[in-house]
C-alpha atoms as a PDB file:
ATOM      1  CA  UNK A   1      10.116  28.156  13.410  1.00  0.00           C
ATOM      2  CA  UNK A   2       9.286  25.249  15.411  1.00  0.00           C
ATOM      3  CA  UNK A   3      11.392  22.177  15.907  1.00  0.00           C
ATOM      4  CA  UNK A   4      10.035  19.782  13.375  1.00  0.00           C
ATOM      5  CA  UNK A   5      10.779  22.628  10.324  1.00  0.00           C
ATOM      6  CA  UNK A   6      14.181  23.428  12.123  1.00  0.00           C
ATOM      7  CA  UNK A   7      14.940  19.854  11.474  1.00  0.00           C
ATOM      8  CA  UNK A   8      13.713  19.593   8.058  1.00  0.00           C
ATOM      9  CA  UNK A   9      15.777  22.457   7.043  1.00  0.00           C
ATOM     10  CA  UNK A  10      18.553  21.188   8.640  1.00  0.00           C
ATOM     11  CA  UNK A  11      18.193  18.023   6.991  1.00  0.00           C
ATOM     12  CA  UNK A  12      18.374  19.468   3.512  1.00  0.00           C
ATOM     13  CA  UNK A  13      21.684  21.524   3.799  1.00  0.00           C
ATOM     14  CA  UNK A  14      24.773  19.742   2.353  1.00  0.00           C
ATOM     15  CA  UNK A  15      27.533  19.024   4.764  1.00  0.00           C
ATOM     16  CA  UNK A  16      29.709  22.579   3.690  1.00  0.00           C
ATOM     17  CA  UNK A  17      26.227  24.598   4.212  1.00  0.00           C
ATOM     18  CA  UNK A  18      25.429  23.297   7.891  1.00  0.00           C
ATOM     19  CA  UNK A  19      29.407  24.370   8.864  1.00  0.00           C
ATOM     20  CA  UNK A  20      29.034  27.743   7.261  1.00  0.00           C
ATOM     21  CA  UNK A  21      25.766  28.056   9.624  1.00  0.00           C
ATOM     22  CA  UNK A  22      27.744  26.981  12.758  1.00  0.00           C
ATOM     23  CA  UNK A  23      30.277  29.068  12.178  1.00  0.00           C
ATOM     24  CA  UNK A  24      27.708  31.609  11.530  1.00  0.00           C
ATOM     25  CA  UNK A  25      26.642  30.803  15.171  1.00  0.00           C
ATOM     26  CA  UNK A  26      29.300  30.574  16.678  1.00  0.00           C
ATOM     27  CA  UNK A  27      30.349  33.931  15.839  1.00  0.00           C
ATOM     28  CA  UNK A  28      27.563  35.037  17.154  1.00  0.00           C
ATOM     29  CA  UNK A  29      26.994  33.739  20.079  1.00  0.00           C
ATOM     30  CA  UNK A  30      30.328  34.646  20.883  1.00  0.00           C
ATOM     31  CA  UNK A  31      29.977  38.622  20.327  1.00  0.00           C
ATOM     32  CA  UNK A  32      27.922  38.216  23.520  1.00  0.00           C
ATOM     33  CA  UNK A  33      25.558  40.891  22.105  1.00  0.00           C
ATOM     34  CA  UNK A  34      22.597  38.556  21.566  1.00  0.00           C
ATOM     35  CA  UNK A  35      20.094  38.197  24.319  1.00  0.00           C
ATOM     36  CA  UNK A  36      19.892  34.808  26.254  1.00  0.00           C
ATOM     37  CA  UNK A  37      16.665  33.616  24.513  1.00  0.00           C
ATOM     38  CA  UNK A  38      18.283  34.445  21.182  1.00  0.00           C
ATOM     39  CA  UNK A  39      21.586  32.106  22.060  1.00  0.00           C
ATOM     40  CA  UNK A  40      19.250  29.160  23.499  1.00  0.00           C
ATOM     41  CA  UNK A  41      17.786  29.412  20.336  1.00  0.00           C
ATOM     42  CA  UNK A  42      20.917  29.468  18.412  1.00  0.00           C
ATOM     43  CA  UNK A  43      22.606  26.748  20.490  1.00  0.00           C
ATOM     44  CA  UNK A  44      19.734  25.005  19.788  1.00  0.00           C
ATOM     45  CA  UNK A  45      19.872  25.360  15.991  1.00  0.00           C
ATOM     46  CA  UNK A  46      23.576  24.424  16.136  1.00  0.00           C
ATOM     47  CA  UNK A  47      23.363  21.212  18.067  1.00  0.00           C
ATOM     48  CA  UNK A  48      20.727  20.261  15.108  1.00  0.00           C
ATOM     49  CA  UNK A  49      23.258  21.081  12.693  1.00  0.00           C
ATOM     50  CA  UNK A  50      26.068  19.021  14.465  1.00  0.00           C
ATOM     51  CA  UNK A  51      23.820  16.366  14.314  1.00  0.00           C
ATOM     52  CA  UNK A  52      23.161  16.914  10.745  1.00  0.00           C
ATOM     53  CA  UNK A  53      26.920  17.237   9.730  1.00  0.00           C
ATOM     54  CA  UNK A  54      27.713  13.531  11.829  1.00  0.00           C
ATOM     55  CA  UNK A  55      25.186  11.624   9.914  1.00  0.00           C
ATOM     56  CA  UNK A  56      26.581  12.793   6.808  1.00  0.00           C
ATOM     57  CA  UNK A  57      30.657  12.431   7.218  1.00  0.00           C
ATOM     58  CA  UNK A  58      29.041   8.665   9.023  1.00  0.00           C
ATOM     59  CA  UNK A  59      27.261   7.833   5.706  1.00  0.00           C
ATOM     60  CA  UNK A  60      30.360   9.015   4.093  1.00  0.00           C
ATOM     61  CA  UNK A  61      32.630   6.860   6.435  1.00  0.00           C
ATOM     62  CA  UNK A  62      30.499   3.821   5.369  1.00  0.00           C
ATOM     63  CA  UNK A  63      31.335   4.865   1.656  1.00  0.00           C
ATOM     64  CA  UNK A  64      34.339   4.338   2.221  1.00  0.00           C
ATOM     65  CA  UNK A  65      34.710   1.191   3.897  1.00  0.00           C
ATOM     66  CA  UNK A  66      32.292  -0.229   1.109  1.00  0.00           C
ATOM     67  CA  UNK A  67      34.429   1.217  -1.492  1.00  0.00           C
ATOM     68  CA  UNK A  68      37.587  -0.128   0.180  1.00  0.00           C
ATOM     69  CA  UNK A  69      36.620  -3.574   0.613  1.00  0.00           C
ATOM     70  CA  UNK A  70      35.176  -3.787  -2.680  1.00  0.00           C
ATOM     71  CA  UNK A  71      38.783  -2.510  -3.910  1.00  0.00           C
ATOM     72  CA  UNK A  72      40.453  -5.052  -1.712  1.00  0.00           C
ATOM     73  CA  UNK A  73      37.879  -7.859  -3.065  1.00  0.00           C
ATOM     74  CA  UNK A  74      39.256  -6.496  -6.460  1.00  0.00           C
ATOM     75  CA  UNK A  75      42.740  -6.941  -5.933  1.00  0.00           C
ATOM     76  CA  UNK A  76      42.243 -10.321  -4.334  1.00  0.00           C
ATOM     77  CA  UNK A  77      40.664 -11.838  -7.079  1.00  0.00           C
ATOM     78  CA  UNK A  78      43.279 -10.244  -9.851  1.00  0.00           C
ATOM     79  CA  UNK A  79      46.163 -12.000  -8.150  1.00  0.00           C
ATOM     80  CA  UNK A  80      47.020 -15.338  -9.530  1.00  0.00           C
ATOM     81  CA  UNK A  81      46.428 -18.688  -7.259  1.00  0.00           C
ATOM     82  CA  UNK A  82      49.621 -19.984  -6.280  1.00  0.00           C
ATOM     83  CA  UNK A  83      50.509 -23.643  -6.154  1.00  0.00           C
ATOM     84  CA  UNK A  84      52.317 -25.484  -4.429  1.00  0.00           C
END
């Protein structure tokens, strides 16, 4: 598989998916059975998913300041003016 379909794979597993395959990797690498080129290529495949999985909890993050601020926009403008 070369690098550019690795990625585009990557890029199309949901955030639970992409930590089932590191764990998946993890495991294995850490059996120690695999051969070296095997791991590389593992490690390899699991720094893509990392990546993968910090875009998506950062979109998420941004989802949540957007939906926070448009809550606290909310609340401002249901409170009554006060004078003085």
């Amino acid at each position: 598989m070369t690098d550019e379909n690795q990625q585009k794979d990557v890029g199309q597993l949901s955030f639970e998916e992409a930590i089932v395959g590191l764990t998946d990797i993890v495991d294995k690498i850490e059996q120690g059975r695999t051969p070296l080129q095997e791991s590389l290529d593992q490690y390899e495949k699991g720094m893509a998913l990392i990546k993968h999985c910090r875009t998506i909890l950062q979109a998420a993050e941004q989802r949540i300041e957007k939906i926070t601020q448009e809550g606290a926009g909310e609340k401002d403008q249901a409170r009554p003016s006060r004078s003085d």
